[in-house]
Protein backbone atom coordinates (compact mmCIF):
# COMPACT_ATOMS: atom_id res chain seq x y z
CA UNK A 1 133.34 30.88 -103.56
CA UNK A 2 137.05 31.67 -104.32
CA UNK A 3 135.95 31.25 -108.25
CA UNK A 4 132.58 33.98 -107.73
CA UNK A 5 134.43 36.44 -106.32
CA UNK A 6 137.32 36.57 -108.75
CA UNK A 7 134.42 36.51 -112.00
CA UNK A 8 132.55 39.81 -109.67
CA UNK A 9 136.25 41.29 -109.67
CA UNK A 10 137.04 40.86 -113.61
CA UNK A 11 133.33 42.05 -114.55
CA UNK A 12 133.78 45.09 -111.91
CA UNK A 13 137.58 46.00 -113.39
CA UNK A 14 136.26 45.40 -116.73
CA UNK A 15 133.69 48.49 -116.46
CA UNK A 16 136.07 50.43 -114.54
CA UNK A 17 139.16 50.33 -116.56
CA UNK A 18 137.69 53.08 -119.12
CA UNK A 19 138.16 55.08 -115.94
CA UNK A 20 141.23 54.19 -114.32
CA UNK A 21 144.01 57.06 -115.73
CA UNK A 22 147.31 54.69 -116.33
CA UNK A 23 145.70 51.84 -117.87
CA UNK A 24 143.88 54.87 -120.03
CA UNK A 25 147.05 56.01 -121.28
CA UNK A 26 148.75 52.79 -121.48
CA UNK A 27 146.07 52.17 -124.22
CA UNK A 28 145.45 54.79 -126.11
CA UNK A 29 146.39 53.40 -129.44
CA UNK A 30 145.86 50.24 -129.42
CA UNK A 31 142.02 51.20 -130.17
CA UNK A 32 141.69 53.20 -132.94
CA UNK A 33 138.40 52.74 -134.30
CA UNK A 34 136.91 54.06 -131.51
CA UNK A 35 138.58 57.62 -131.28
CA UNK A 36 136.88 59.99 -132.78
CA UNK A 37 139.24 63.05 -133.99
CA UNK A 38 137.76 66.44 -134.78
CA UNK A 39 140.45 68.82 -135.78
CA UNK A 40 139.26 71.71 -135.14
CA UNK A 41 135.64 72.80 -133.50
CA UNK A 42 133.83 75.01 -136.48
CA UNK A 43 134.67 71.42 -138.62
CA UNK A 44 132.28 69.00 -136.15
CA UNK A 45 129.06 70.53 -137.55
CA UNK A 46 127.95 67.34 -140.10
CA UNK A 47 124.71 68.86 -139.80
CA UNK A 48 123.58 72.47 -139.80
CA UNK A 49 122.05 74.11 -136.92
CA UNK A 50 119.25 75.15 -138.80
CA UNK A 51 118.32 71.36 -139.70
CA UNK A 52 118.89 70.67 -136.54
CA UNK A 53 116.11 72.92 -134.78
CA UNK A 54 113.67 72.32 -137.52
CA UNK A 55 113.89 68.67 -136.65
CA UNK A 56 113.60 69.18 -133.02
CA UNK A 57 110.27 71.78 -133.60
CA UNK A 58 108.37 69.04 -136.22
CA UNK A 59 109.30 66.38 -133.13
CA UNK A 60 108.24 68.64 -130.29
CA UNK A 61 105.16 70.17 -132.04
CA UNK A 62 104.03 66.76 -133.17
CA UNK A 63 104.36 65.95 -129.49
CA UNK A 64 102.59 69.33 -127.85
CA UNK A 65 99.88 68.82 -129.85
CA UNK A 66 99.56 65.24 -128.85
CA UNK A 67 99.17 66.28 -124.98
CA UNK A 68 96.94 68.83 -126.09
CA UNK A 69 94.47 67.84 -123.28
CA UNK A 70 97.12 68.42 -120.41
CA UNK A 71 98.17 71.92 -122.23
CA UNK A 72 95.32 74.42 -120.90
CA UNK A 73 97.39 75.64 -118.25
CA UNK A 74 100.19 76.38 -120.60
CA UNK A 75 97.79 78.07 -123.32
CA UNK A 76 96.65 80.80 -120.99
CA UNK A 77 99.95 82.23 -120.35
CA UNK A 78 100.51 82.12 -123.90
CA UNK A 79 100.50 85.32 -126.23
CA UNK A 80 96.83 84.87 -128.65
CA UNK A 81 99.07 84.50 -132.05
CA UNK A 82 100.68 81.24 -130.42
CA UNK A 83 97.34 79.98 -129.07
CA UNK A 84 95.86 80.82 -132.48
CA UNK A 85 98.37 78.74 -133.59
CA UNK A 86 97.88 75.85 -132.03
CA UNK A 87 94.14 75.97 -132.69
CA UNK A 88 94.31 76.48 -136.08
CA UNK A 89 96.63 72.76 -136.36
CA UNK A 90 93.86 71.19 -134.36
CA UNK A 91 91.79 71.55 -137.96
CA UNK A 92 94.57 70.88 -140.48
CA UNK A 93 95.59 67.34 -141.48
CA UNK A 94 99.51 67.41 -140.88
CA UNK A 95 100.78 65.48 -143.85
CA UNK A 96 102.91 63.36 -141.37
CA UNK A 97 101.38 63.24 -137.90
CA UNK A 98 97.89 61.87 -138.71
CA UNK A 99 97.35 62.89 -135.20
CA UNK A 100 95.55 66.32 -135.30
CA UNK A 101 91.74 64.94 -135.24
CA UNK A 102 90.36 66.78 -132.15
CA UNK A 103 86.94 66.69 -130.93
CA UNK A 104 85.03 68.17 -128.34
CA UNK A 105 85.03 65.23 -126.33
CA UNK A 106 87.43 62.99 -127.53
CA UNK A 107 91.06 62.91 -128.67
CA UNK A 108 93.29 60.15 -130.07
CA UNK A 109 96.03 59.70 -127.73
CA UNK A 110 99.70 58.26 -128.99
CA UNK A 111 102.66 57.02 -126.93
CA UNK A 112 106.05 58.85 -127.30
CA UNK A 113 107.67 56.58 -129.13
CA UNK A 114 104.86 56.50 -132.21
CA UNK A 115 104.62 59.54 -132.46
CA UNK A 116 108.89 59.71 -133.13
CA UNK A 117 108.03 57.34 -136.14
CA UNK A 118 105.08 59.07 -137.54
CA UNK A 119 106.66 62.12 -137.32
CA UNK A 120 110.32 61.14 -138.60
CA UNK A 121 110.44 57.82 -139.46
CA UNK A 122 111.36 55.93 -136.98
CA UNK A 123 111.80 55.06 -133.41
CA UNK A 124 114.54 54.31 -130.76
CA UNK A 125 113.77 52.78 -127.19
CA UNK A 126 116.31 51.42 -124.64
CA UNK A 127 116.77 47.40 -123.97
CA UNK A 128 119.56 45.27 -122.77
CA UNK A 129 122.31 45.46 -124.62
CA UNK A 130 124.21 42.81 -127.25
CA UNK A 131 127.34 43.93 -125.37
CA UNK A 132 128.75 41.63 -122.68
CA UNK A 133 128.28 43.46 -119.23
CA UNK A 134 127.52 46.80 -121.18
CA UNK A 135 124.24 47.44 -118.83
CA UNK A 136 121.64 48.86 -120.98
CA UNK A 137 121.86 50.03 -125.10
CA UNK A 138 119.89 51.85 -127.63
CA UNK A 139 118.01 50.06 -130.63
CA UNK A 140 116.04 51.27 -133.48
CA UNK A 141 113.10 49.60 -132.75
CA UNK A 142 111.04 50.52 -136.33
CA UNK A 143 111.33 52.01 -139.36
CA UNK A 144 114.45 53.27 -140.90
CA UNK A 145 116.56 56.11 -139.82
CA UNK A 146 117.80 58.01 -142.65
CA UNK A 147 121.72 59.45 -142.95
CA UNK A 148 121.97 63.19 -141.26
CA UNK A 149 118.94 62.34 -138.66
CA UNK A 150 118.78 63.30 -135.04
CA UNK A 151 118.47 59.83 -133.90
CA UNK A 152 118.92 60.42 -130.07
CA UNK A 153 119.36 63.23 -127.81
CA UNK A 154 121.95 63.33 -124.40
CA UNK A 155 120.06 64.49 -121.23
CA UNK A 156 121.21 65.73 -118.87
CA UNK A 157 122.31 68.99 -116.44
CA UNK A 158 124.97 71.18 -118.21
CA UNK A 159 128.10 71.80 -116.69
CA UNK A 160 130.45 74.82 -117.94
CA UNK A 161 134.14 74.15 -117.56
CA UNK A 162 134.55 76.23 -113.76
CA UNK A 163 131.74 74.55 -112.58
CA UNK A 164 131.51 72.03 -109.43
CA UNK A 165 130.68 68.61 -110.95
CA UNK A 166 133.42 66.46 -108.71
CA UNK A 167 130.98 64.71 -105.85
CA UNK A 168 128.34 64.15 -108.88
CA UNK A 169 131.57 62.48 -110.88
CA UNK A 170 131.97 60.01 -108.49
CA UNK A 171 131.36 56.50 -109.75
CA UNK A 172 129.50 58.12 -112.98
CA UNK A 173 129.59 56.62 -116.10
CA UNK A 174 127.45 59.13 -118.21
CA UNK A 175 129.44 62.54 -117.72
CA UNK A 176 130.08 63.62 -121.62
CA UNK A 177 132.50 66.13 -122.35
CA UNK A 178 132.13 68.55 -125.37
CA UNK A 179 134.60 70.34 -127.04
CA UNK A 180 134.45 73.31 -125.57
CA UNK A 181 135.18 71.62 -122.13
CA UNK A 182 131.17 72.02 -121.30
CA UNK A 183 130.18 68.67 -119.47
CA UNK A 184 126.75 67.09 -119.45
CA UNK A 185 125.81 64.64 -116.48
CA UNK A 186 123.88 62.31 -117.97
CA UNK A 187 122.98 59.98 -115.01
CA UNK A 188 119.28 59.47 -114.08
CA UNK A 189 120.44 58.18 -110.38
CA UNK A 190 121.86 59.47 -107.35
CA UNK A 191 122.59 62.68 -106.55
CA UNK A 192 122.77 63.19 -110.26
CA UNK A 193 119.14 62.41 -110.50
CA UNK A 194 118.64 65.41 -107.38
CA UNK A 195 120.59 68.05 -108.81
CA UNK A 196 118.62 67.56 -112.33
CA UNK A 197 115.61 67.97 -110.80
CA UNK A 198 116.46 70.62 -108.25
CA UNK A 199 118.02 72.87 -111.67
CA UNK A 200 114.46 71.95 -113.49
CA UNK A 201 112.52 72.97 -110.71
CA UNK A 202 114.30 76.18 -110.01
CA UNK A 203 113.89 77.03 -114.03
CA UNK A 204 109.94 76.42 -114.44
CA UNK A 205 107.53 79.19 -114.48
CA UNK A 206 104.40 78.09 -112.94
CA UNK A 207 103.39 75.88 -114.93
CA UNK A 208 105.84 76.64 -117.62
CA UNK A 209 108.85 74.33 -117.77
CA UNK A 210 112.15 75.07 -119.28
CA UNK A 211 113.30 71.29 -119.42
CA UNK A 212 112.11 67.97 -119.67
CA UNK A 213 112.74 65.75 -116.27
CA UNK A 214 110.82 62.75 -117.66
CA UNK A 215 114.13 60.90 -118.98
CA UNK A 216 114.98 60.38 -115.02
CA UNK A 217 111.45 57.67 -115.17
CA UNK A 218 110.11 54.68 -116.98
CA UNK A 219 107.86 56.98 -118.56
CA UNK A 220 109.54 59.38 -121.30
CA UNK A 221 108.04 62.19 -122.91
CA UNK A 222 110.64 62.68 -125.23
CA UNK A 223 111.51 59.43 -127.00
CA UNK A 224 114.73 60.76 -127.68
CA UNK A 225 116.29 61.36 -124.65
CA UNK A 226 118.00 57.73 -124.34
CA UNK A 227 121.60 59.26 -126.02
CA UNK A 228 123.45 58.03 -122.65
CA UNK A 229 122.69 54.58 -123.01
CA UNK A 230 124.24 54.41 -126.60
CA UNK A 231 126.78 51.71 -126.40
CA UNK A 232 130.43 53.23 -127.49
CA UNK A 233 132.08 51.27 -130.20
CA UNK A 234 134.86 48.80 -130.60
CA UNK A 235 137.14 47.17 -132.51
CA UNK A 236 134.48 44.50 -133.07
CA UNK A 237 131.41 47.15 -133.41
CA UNK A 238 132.24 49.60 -135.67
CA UNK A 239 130.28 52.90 -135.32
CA UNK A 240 127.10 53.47 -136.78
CA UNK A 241 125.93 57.16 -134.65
CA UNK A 242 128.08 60.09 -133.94
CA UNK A 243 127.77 63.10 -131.20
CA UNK A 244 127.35 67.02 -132.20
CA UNK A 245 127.05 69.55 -130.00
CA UNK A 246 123.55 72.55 -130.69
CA UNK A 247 123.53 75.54 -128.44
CA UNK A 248 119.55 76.21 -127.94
CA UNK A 249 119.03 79.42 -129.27
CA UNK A 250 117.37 82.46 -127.67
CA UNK A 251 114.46 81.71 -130.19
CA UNK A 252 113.02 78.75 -128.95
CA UNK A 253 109.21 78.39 -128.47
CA UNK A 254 108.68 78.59 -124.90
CA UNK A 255 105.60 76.14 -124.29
CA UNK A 256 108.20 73.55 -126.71
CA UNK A 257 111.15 73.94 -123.84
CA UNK A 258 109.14 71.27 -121.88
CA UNK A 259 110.96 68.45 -124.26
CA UNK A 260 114.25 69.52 -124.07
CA UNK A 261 116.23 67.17 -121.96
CA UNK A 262 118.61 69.50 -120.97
CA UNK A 263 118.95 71.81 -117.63
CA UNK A 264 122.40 74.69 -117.05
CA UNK A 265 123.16 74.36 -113.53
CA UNK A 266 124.04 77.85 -113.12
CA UNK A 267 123.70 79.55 -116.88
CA UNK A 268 121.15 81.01 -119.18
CA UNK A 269 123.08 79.15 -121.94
CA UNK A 270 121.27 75.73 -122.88
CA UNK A 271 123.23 73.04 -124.45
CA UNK A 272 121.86 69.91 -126.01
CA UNK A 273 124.11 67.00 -127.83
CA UNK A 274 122.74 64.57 -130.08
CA UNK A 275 123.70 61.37 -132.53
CA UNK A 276 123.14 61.66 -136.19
CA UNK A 277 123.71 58.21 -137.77
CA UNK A 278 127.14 57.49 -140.47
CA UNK A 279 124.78 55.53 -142.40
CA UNK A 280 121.07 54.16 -142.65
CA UNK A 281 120.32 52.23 -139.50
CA UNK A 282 117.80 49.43 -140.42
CA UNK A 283 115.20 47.71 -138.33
CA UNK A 284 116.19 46.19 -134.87
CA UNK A 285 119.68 48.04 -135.25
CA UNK A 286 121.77 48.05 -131.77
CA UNK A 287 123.32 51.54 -132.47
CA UNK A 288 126.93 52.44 -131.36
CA UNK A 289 128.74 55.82 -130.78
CA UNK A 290 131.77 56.65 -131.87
CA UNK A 291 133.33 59.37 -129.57
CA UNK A 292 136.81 60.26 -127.91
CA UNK A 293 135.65 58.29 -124.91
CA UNK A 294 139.45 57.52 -123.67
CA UNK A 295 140.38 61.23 -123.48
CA UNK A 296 137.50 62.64 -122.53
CA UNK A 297 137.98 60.56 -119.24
CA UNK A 298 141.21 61.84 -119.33
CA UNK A 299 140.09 65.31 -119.52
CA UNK A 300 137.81 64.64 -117.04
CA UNK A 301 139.79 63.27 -114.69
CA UNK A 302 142.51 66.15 -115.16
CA UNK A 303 139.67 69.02 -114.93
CA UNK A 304 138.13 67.46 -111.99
CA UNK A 305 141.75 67.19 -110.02
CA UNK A 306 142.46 70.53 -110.87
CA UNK A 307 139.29 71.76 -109.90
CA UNK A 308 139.90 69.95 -106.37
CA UNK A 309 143.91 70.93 -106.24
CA UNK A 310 141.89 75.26 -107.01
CA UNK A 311 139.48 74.61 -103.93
CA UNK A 312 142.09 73.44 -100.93
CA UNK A 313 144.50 76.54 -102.51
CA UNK A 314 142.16 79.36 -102.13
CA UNK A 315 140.90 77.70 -98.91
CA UNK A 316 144.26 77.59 -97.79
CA UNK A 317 145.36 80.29 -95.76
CA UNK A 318 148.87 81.72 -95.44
CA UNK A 319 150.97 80.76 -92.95
């Protein structure tokens, strides 16, 4: 008994160390492979913005067009030049989504995931992970993802720097921090999971919504939105994916919005991060992040006390 409980103690600390400040900066070198250093934040685009979006429309369009039977509602709010739009793909092979044969009474439905690999290539689904007591990881599942790809996508509610995120940071492993200080909750439980769906809900327009809250279920619409389940690397595991940061622009189709994993707790501004593979990812490959885990829980930490120590001052009155 002695024995079990000291084994549920190591695995527990184990986990928890990446979060516990001194043992954080007591190690800070001793792993470089997995730190991540971006100098400056103009240098951390590998890919352009405009790549970038055009990926994300082919993906999303592929995938509209796919749940073309649940879009009527959508469709009548919609301006006649987008409808038109849509109708007019209905009759057109696409050269990569052999997915636009519509009939009257019949349409050929795919799942998510295929889809993602007729569309770009490949495909990415979560399963346990290779990783001793790492939970769950992300694997390319088929095809071959080629260098510069979107290969996942971090969901999530958006965070800016001043905002509250300390209750939702409790015991929460998936909190990524960009450069800009902008931090994306990335758990699908708890009260993580309630404030997701409480932002998504508040953003839709009848029928009309600005984010995708499928990522929080079994069943995901966007077969992308598994980025916080990718494993971070090691000194064993070297890297194979890396993060970037897109700000959605003001552009954006609107009846496409309904894919984007992302929600702004209190901003207009949408955020979205995503991995781009170092190198080709072949078949069956467990992918791994590298990102500047150690001090972003650092930074974390620090912003979240300091948001704390702000509260009790200006609650504080006088004496």
């Amino acid at each position: 008994m002695p024995g079990r409980l000291l084994r549920g103690l190591w695995q527990r600390w184990r986990r928890y160390k990446y979060r516990f400040v001194p043992w954080i900066a007591l190690n800070l070198n001793h792993n470089p492979r997995t730190i991540r250093y971006v100098p400056e934040e103009s240098k951390d685009k590998v890919i352009s913005d405009e790549d970038v979006l055009g990926t994300l429309l082919k993906l999303f369009q592929a995938l509209f067009i796919n749940d073309f039977h649940k879009q009527s509602d959508i469709l009548t709010m919609l301006p006649e030049t987008v409808k038109s739009k849509y109708h007019d793909l209905l009759s057109v092979q696409h050269p990569r989504v052999k997915l636009l044969e519509y009939r009257h009474q019949q349409q050929n439905i795919f799942k998510p995931e295929e889809i993602l690999y007729k569309t770009l290539g490949f495909s990415v689904a979560r399963a346990t992970s290779s990783l001793i007591s790492a939970g769950k990881g992300v694997f390319v599942t088929r095809g071959l993802v080629p260098k510069g790809a979107v290969v996942s996508m971090y969901p999530g509610t958006v965070y800016q720097k001043y905002e509250p995120i300390f209750f939702q940071s409790i015991g929460n492993p998936f909190i990524f921090r960009c450069l800009d200080g902008v931090l994306i909750d990335g758990n699908d439980k708890g009260i993580s999971k309630v404030v997701y769906r409480s932002c998504n809900g508040r953003d839709q327009l009848g029928p009309l919504k600005m984010s995708d809250s499928t990522w929080l279920t079994s069943e995901i619409c966007n077969p992308l939105a598994v980025g916080q389940y990718v494993n971070n690397c090691s000194n064993d595991r070297a890297a194979n994916v890396c993060y970037q940061e897109f700000d959605v622009p003001a552009v954006f189709p609107i009846e496409l919005k309904q894919y984007l994993p992302n929600i702004a707790y209190s901003c207009d501004k949408q955020r979205l991060v995503f991995s781009y593979p170092l190198s080709s990812a072949v078949l069956k490959k467990h992918v791994y992040s590298r990102v500047p885990g150690w001090l972003s829980w650092l930074s974390i930490w620090l912003l979240i006390s300091a948001q704390v120590m702000i509260s009790q001052f200006v609650g504080s009155s006088p004496t």
